[in-house]
PDB file of N, CA and C in Angstrom:
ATOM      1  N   UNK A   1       7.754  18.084  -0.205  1.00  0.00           N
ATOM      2  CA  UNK A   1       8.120  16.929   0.600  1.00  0.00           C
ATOM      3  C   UNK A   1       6.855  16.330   1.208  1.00  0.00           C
ATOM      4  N   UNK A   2       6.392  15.090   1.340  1.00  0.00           N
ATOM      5  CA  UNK A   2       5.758  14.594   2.104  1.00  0.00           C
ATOM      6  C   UNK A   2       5.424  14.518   3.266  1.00  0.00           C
ATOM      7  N   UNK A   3       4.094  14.919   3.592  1.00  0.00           N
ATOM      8  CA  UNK A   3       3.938  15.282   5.021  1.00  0.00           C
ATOM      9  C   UNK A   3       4.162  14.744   6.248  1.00  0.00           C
ATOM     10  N   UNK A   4       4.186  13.100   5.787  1.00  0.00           N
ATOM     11  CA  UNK A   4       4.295  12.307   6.979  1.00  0.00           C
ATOM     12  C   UNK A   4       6.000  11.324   6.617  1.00  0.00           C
ATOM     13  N   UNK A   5       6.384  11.828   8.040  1.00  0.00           N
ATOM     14  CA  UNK A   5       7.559  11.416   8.139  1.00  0.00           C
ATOM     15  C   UNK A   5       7.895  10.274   8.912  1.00  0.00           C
ATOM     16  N   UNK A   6       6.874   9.404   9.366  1.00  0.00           N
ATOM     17  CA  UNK A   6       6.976   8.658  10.220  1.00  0.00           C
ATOM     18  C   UNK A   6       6.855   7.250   9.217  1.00  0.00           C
ATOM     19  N   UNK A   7       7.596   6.210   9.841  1.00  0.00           N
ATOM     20  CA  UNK A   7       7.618   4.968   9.199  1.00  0.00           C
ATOM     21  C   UNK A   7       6.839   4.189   8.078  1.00  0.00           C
ATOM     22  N   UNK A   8       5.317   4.556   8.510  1.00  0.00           N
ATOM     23  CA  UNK A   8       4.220   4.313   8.033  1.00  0.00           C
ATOM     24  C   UNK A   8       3.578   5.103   6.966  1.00  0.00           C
ATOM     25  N   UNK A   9       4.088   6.259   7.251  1.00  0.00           N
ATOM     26  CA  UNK A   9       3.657   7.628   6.242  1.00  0.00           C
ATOM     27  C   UNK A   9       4.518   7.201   5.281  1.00  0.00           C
ATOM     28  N   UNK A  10       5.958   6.975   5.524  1.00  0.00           N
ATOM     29  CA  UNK A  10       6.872   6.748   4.228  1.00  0.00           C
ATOM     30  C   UNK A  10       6.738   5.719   3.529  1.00  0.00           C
ATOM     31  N   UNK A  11       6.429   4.640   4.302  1.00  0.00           N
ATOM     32  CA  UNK A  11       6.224   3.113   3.699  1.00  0.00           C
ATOM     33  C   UNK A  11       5.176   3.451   2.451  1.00  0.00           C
ATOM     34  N   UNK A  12       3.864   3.979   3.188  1.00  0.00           N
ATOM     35  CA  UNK A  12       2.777   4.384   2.639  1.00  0.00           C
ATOM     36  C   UNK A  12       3.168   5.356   1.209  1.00  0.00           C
ATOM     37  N   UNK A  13       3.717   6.378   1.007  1.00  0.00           N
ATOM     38  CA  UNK A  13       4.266   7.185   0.043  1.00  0.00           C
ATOM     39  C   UNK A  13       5.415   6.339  -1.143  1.00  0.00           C
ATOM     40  N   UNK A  14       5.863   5.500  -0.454  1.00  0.00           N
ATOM     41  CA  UNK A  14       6.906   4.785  -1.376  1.00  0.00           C
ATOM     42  C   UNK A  14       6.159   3.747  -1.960  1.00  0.00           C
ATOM     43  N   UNK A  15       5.094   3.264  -1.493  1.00  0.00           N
ATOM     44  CA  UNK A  15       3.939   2.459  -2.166  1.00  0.00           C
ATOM     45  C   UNK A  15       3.437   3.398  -3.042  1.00  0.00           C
ATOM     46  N   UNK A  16       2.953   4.281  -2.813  1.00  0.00           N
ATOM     47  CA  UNK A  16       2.549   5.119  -3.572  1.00  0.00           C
ATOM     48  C   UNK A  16       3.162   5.584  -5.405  1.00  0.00           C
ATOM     49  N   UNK A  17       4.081   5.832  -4.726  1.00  0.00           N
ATOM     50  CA  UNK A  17       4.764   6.438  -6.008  1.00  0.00           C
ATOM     51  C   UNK A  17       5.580   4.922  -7.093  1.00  0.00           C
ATOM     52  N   UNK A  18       5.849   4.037  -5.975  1.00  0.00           N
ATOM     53  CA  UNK A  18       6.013   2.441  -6.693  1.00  0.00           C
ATOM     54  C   UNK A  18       4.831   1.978  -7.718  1.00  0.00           C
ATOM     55  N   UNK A  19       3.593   2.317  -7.086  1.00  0.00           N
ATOM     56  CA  UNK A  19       2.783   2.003  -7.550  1.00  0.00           C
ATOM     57  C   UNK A  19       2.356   2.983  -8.982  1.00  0.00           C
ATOM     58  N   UNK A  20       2.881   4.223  -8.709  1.00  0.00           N
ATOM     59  CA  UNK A  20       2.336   5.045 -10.478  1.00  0.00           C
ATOM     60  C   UNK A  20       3.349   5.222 -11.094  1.00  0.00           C
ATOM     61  N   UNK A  21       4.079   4.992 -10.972  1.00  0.00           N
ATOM     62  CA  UNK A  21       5.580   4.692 -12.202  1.00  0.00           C
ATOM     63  C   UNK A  21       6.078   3.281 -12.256  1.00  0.00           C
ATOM     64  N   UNK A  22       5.172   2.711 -11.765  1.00  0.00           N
ATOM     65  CA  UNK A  22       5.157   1.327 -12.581  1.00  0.00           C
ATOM     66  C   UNK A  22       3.708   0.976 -13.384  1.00  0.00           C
ATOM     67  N   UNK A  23       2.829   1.674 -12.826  1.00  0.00           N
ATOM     68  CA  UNK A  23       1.508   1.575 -13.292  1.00  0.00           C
ATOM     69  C   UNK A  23       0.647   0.374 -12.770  1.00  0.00           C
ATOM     70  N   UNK A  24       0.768  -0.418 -11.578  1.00  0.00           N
ATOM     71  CA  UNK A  24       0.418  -1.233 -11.264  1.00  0.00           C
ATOM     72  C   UNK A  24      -1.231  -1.053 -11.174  1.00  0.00           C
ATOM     73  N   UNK A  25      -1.579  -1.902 -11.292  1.00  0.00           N
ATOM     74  CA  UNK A  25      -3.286  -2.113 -11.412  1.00  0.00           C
ATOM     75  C   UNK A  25      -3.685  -3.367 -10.190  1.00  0.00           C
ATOM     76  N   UNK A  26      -4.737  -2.711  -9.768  1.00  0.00           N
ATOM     77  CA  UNK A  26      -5.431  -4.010  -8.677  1.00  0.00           C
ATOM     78  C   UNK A  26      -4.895  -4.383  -7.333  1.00  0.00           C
ATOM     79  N   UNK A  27      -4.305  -2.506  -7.105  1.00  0.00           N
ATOM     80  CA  UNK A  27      -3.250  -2.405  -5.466  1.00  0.00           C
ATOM     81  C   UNK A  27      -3.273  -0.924  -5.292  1.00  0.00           C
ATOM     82  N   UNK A  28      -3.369  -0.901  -3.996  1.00  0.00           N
ATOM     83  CA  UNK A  28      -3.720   0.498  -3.754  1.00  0.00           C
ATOM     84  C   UNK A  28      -2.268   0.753  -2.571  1.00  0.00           C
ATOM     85  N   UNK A  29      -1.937   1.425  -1.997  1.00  0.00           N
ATOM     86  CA  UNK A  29      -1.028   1.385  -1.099  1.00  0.00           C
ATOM     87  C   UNK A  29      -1.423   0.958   0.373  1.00  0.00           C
ATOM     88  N   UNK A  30      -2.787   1.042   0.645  1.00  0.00           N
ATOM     89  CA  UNK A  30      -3.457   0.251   1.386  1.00  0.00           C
ATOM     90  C   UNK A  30      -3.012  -1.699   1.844  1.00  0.00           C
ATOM     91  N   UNK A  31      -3.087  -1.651   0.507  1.00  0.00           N
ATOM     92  CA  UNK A  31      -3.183  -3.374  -0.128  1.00  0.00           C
ATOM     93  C   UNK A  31      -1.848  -4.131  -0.453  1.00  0.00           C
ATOM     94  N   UNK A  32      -0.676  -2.820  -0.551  1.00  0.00           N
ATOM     95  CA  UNK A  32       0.683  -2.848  -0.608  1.00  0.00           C
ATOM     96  C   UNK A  32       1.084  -3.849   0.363  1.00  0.00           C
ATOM     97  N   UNK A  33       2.175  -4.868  -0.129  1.00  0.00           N
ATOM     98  CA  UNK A  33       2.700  -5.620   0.903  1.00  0.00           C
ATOM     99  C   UNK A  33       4.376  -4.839   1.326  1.00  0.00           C
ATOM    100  N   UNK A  34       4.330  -4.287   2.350  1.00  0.00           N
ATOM    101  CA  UNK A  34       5.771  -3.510   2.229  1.00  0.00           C
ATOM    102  C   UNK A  34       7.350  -4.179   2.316  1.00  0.00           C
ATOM    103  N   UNK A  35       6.927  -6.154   2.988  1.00  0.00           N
ATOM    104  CA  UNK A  35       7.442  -6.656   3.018  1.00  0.00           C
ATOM    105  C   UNK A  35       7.955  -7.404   1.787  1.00  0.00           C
ATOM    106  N   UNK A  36       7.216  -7.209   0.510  1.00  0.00           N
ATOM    107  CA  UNK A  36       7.173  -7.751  -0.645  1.00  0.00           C
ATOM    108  C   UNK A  36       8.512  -7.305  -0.998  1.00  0.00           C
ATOM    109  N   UNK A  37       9.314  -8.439  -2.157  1.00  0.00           N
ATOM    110  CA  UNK A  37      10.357  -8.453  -2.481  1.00  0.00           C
ATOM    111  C   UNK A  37      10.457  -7.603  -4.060  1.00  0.00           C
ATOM    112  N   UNK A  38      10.737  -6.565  -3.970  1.00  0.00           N
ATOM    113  CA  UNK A  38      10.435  -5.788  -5.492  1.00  0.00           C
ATOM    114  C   UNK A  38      11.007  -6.506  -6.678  1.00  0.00           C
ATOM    115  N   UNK A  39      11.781  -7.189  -6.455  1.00  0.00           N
ATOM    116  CA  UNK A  39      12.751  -7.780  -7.790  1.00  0.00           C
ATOM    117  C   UNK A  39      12.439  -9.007  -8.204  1.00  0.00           C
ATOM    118  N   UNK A  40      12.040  -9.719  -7.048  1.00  0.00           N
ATOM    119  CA  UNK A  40      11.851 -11.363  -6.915  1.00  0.00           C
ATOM    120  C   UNK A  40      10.154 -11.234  -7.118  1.00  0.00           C
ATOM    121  N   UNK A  41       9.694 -10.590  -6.333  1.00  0.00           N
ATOM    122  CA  UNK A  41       7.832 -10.671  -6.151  1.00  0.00           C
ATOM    123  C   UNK A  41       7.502  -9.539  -7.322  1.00  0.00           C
ATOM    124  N   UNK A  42       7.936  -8.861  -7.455  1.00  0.00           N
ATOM    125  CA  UNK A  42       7.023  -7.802  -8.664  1.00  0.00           C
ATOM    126  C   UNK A  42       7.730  -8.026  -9.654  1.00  0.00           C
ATOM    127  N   UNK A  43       9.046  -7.736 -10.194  1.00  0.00           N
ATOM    128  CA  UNK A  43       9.465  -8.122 -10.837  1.00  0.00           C
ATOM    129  C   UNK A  43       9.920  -6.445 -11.537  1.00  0.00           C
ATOM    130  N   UNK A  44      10.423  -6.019 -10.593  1.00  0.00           N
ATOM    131  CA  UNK A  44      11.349  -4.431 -10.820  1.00  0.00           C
ATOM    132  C   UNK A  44      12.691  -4.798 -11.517  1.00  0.00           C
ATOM    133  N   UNK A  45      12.823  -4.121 -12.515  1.00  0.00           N
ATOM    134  CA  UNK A  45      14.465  -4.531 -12.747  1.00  0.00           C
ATOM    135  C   UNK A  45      15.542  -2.784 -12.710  1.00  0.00           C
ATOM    136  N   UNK A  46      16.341  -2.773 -12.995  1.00  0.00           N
ATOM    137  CA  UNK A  46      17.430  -1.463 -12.285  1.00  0.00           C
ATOM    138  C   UNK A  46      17.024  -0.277 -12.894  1.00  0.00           C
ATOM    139  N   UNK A  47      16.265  -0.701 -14.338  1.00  0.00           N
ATOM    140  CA  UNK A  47      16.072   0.542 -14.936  1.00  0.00           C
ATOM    141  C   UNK A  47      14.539   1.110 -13.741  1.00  0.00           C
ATOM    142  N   UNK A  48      13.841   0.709 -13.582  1.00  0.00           N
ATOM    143  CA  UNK A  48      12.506   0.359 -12.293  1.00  0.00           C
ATOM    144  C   UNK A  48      13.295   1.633 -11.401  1.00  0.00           C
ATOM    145  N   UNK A  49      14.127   0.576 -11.017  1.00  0.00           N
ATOM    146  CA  UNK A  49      14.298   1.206  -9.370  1.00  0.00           C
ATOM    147  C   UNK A  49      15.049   2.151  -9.607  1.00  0.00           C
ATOM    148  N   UNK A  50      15.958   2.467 -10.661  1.00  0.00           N
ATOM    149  CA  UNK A  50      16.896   3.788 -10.858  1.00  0.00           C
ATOM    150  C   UNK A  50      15.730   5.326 -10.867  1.00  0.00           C
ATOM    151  N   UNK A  51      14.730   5.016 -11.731  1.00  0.00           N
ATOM    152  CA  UNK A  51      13.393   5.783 -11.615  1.00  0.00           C
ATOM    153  C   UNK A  51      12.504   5.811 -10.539  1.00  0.00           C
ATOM    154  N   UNK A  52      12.376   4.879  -9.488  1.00  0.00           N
ATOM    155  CA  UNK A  52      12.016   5.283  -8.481  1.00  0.00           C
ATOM    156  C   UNK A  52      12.716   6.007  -7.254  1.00  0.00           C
ATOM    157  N   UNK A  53      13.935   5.435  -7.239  1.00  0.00           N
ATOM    158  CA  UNK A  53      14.761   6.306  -6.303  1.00  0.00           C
ATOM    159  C   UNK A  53      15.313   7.430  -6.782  1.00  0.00           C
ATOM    160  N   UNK A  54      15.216   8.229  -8.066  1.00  0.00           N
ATOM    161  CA  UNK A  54      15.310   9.607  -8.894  1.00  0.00           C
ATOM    162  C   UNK A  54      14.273   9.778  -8.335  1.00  0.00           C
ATOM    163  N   UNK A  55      13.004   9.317  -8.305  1.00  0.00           N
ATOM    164  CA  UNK A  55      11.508  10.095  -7.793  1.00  0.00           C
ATOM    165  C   UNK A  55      11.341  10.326  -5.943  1.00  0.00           C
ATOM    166  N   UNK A  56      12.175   9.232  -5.785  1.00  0.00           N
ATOM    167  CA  UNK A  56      12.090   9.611  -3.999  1.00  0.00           C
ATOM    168  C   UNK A  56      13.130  10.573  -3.788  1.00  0.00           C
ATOM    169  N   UNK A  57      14.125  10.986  -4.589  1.00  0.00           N
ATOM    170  CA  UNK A  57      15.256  11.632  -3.831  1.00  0.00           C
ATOM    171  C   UNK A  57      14.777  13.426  -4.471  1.00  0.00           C
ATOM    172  N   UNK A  58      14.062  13.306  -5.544  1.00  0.00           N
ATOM    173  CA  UNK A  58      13.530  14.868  -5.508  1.00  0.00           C
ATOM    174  C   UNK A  58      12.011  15.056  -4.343  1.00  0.00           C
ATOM    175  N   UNK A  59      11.517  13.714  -4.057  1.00  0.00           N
ATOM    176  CA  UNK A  59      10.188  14.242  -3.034  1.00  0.00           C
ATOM    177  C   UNK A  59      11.222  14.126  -1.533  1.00  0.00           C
ATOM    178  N   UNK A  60      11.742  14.095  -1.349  1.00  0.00           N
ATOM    179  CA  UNK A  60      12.424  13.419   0.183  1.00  0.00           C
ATOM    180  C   UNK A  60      13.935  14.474   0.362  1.00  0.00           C
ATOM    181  N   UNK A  61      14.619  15.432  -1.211  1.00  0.00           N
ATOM    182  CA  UNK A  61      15.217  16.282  -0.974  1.00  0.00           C
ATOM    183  C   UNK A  61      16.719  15.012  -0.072  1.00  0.00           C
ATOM    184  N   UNK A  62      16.971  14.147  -0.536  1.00  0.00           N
ATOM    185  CA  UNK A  62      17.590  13.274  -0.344  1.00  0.00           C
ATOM    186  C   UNK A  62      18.443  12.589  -1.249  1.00  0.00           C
ATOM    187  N   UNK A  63      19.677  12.159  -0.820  1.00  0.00           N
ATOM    188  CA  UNK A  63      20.984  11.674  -2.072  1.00  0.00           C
ATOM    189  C   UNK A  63      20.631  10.097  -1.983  1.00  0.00           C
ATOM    190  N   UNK A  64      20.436   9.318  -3.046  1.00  0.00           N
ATOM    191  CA  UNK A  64      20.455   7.773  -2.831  1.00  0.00           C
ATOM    192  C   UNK A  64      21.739   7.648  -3.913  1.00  0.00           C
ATOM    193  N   UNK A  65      22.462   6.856  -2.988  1.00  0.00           N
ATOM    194  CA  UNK A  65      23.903   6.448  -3.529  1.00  0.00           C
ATOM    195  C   UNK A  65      23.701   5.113  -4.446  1.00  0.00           C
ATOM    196  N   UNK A  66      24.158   5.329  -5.782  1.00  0.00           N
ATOM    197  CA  UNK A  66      24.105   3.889  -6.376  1.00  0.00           C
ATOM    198  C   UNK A  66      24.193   2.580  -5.975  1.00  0.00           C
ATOM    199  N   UNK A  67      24.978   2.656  -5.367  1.00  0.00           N
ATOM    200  CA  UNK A  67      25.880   1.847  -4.547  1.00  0.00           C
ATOM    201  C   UNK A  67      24.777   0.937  -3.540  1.00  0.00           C
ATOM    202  N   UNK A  68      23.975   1.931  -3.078  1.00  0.00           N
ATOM    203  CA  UNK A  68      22.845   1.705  -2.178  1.00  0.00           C
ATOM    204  C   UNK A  68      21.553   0.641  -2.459  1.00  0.00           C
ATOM    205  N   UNK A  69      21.526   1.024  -3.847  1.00  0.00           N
ATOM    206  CA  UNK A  69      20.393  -0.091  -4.685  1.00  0.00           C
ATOM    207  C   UNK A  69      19.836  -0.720  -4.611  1.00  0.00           C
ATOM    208  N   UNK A  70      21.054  -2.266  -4.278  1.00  0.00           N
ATOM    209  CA  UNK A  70      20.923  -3.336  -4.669  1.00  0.00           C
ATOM    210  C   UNK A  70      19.912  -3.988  -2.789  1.00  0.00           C
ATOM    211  N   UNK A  71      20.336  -2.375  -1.505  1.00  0.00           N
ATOM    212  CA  UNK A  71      19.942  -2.751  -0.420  1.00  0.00           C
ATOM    213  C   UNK A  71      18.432  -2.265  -0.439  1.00  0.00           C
ATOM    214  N   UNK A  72      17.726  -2.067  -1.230  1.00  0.00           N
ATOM    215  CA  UNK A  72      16.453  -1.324  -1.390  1.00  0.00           C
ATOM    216  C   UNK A  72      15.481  -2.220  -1.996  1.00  0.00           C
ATOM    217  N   UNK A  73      15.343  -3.534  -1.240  1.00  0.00           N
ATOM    218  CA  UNK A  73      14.494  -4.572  -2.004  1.00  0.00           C
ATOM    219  C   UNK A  73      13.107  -4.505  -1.713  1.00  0.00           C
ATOM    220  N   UNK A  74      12.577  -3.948  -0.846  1.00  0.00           N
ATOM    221  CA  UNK A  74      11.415  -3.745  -0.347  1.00  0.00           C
ATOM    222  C   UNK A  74      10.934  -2.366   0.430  1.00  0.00           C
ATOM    223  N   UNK A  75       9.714  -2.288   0.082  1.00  0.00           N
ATOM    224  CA  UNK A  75       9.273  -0.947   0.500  1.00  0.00           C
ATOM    225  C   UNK A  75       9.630  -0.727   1.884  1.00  0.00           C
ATOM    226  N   UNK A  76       9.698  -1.708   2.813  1.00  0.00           N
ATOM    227  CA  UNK A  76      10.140  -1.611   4.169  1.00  0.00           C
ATOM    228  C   UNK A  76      11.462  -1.148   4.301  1.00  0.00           C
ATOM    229  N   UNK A  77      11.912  -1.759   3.458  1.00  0.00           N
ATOM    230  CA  UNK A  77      13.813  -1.096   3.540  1.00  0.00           C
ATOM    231  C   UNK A  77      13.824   0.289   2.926  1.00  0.00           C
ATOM    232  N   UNK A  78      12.948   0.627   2.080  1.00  0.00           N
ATOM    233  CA  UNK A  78      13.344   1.391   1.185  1.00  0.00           C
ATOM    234  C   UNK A  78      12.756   2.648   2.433  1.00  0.00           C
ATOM    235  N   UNK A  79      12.073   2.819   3.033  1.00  0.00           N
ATOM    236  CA  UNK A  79      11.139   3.566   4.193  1.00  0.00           C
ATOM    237  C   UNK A  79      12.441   3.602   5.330  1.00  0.00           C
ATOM    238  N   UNK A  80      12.762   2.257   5.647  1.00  0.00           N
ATOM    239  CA  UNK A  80      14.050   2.896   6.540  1.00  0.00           C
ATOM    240  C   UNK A  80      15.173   3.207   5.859  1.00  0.00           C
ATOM    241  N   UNK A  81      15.837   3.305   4.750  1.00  0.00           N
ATOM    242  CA  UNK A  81      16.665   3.566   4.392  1.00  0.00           C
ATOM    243  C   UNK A  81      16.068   5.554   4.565  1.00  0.00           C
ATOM    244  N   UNK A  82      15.145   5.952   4.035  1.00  0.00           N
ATOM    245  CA  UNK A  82      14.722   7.075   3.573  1.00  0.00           C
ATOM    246  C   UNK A  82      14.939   7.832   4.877  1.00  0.00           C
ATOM    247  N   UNK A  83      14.233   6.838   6.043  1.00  0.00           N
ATOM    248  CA  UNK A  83      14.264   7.656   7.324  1.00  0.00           C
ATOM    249  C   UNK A  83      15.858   7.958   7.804  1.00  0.00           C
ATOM    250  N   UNK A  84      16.539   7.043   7.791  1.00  0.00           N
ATOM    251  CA  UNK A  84      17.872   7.661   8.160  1.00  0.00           C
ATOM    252  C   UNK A  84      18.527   8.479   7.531  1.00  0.00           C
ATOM    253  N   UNK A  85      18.291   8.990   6.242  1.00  0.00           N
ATOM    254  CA  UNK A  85      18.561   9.640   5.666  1.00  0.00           C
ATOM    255  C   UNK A  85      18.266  10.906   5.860  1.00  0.00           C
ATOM    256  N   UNK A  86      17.108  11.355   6.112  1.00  0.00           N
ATOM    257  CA  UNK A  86      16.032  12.226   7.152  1.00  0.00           C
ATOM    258  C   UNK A  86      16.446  12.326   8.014  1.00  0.00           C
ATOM    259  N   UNK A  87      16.995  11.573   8.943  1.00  0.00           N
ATOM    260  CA  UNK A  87      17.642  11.661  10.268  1.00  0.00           C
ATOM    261  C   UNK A  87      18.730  12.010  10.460  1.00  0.00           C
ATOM    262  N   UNK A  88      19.912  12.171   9.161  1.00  0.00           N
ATOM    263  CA  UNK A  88      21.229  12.350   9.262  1.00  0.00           C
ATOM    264  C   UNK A  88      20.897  13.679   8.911  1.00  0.00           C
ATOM    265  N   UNK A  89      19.820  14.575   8.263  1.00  0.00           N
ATOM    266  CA  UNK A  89      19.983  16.045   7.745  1.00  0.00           C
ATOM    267  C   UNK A  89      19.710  16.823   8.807  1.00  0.00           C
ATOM    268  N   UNK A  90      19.004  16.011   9.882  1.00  0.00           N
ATOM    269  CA  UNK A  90      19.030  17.360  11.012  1.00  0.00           C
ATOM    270  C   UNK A  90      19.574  17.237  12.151  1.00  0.00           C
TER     271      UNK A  90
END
């Protein structure tokens, strides 16, 4: 699990891992806009995000409901979605 659990740590980690299973080039998670729109601005489509939220829910030990998806447009949401999720296990 990722060490930092705080807003910024997650934002930061979900950039992260957005960024190497998509393979993005010429962005670091630094440089990440978290407000960026993944679907509209990068251009993620379901097969994308079905593989990234399989990759956050084995690092984060966390259930993402299908259903949930379509609310996961940006790394900012996707960081609070993660945290409450975190927050409901203990």
């Amino acid at each position: 699990m990722p060490e930092s659990k705080d807003i910024r740590g997650i934002e930061r980690h979900v950039a992260e891992i957005i960024i190497g299973e998509l393979k993005l080039e010429d962005v670091t998670p630094d440089t990440f806009n978290p407000g960026m729109d993944l679907v509209d601005e990068l251009g993620i489509d379901s097969m994308d995000l079905a593989t990234i939220a399989l990759v956050l829910q084995d690092e984060y030990k966390i259930v993402i409901d299908e259903d949930d998806y379509p609310k996961l447009k940006t790394v900012r949401l996707i960081a609070e979605y993660i945290e409450e999720k975190l927050a409901a296990k203990q």
